[in-house]
Protein backbone atom coordinates (compact mmCIF):
# COMPACT_ATOMS: atom_id res chain seq x y z
CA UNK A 1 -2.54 -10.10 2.33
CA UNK A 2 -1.82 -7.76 5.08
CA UNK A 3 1.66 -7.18 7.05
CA UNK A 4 0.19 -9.50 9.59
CA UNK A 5 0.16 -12.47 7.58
CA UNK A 6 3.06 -12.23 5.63
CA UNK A 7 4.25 -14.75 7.36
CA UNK A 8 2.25 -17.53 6.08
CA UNK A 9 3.63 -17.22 2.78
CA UNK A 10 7.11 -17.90 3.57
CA UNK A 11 9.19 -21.18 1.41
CA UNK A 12 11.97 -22.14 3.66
CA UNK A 13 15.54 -23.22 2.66
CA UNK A 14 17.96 -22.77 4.88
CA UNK A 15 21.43 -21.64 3.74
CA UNK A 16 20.72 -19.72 0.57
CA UNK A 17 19.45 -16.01 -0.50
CA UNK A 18 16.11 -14.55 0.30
CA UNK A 19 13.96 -13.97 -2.00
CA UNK A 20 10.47 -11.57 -1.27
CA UNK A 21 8.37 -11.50 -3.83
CA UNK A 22 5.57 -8.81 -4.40
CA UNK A 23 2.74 -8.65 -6.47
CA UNK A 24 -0.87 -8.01 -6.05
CA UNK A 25 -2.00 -11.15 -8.57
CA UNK A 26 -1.87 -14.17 -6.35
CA UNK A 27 -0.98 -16.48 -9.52
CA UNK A 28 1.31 -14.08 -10.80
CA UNK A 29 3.11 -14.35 -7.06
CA UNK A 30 2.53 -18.04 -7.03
CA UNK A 31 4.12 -18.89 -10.01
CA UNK A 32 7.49 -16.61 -9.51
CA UNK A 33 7.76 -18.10 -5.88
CA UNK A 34 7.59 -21.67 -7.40
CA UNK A 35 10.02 -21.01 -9.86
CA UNK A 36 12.51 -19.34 -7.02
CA UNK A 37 11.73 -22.22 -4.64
CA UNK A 38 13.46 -24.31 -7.18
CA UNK A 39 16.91 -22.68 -6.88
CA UNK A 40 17.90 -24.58 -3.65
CA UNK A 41 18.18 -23.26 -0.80
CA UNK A 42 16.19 -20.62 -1.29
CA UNK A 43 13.76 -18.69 0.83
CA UNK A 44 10.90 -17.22 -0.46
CA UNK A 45 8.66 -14.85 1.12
CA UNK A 46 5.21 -13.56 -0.57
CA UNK A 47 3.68 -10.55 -0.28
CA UNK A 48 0.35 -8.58 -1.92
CA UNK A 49 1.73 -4.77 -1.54
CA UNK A 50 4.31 -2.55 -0.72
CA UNK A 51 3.01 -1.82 2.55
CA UNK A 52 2.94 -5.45 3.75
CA UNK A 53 6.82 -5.89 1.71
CA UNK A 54 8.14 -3.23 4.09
CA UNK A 55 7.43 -4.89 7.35
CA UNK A 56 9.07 -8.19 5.34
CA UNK A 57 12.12 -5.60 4.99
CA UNK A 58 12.21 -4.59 8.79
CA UNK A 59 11.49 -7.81 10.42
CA UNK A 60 14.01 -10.18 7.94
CA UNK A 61 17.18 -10.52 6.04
CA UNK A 62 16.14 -10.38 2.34
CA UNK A 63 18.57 -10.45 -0.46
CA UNK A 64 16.61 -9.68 -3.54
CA UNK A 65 13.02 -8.21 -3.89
CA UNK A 66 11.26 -9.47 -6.77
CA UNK A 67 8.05 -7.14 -7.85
């Protein structure tokens, strides 16, 4: 996933902590941003690499990185 799509792989729930999420294995990624989507409200934002998590970091709020 690039910088420019980052995006797409947001979970919103308004009114809790940001979560990003980082890891190259899409299952691996999938399965931590299920279990965090859980935890309500949570947001949950999913990227591939640490190039694409620092544009997350710029452009939003996050609370805790998750790699």
């Amino acid at each position: 996933m690039t910088a420019d799509n980052a995006a797409d792989q947001t979970h919103k729930r308004s009114g809790g902590p940001t979560f990003l999420v980082v890891d190259d294995d899409a299952m691996i990624r999938r399965i931590v941003a299920r279990a965090l989507v859980s935890l309500k409200p949570a947001e949950v934002l999913e990227t591939d690499d640490g190039l694409a998590a620092q544009t997350v970091l710029r452009e939003k709020q996050v609370d805790v990185v998750v790699t």
